[in-house]
C-alpha atoms as a PDB file:
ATOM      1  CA  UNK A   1    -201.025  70.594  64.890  1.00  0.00           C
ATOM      2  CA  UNK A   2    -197.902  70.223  66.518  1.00  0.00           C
ATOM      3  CA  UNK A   3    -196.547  72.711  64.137  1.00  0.00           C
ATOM      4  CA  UNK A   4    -198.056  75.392  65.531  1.00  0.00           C
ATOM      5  CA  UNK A   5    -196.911  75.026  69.340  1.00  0.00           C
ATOM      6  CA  UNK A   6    -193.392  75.176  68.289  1.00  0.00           C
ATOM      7  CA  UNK A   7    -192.978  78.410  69.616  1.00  0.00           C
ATOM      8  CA  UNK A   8    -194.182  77.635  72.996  1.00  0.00           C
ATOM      9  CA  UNK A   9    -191.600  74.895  73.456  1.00  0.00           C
ATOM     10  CA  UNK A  10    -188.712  75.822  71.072  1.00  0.00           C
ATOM     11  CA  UNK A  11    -185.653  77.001  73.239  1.00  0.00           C
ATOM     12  CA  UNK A  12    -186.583  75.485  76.301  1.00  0.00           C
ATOM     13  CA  UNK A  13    -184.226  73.339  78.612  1.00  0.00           C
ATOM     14  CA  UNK A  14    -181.633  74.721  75.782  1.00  0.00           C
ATOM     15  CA  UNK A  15    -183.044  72.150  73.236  1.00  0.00           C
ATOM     16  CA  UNK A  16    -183.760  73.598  69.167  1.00  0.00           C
ATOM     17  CA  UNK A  17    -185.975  71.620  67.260  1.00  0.00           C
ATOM     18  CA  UNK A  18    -185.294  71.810  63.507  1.00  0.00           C
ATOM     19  CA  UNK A  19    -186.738  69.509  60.671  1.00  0.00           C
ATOM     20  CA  UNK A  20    -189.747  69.406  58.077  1.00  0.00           C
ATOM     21  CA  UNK A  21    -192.077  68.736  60.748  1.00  0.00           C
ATOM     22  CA  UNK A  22    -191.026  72.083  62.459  1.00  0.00           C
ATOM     23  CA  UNK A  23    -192.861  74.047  59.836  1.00  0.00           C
ATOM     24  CA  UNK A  24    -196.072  74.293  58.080  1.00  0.00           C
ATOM     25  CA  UNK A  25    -196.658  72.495  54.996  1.00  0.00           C
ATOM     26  CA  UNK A  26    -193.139  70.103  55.322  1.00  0.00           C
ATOM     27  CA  UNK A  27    -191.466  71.275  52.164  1.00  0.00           C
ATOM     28  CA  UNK A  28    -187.736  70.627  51.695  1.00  0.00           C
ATOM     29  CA  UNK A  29    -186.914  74.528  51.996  1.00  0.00           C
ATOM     30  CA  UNK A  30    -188.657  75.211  55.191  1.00  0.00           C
ATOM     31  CA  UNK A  31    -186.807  72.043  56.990  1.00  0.00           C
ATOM     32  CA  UNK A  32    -183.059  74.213  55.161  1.00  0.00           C
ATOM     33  CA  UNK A  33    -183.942  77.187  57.114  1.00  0.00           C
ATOM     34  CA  UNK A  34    -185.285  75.424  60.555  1.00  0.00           C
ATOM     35  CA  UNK A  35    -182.092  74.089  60.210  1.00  0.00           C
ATOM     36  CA  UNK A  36    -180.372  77.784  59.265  1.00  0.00           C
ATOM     37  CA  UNK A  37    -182.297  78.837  62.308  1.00  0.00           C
ATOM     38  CA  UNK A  38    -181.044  76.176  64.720  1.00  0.00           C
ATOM     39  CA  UNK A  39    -177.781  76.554  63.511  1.00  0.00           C
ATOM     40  CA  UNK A  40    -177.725  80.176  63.976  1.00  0.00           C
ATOM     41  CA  UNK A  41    -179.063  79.907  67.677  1.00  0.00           C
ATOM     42  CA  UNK A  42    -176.213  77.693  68.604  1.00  0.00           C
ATOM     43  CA  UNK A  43    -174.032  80.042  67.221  1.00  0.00           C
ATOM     44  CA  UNK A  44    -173.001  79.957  63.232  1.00  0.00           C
ATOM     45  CA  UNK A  45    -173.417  82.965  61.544  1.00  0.00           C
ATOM     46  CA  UNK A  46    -176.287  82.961  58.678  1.00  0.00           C
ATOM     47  CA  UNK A  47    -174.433  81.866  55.148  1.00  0.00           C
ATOM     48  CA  UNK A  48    -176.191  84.419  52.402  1.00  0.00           C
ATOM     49  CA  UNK A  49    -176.229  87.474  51.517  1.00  0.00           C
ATOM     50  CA  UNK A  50    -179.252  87.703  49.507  1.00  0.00           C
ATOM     51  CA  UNK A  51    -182.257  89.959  51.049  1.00  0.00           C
ATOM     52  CA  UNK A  52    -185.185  88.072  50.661  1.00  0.00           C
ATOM     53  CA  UNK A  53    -183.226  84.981  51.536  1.00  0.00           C
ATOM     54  CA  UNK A  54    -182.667  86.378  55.018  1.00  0.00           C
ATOM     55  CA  UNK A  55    -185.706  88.099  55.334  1.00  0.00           C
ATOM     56  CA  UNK A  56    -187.255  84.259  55.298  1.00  0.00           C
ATOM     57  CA  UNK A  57    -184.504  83.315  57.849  1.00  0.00           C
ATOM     58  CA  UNK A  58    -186.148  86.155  60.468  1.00  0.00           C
ATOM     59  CA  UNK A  59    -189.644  85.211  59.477  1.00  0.00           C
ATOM     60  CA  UNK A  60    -188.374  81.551  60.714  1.00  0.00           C
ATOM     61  CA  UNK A  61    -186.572  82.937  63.732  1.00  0.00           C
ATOM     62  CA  UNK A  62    -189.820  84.875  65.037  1.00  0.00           C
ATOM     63  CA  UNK A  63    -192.273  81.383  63.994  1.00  0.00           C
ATOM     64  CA  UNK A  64    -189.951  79.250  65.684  1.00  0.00           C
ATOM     65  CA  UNK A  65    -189.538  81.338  69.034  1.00  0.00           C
ATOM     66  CA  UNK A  66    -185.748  81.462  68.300  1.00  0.00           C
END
């Protein structure tokens, strides 16, 4: 359940929350690109070049509330 209020509390008080929990269905892959997310809102830049990679990364952005 808690998965799905993410985006009402992600970003707030300047805290990111990244892990498998963050995401629906806990794989390995989702808790990479929370943490591509996370990093990305604190400032890295996004590390691949490939399309569909990245358009995951935005579909993550937009679920998380980042």
């Amino acid at each position: 359940m808690i998965t799905q209020f993410m985006n009402l509390i992600q970003g707030r008080r300047g805290v990111y929350y990244c892990s498998n929990w963050v995401a629906p269905g806990n794989g390995h892959d989702l808790s990479c690109i929370t943490g591509l997310v996370v990093a990305h809102a604190i400032g890295a830049k996004y590390p691949f070049a490939d399309a569909e990679a990245y358009r995951d990364f935005k579909a993550a952005r937009h679920f998380m509330g980042v």
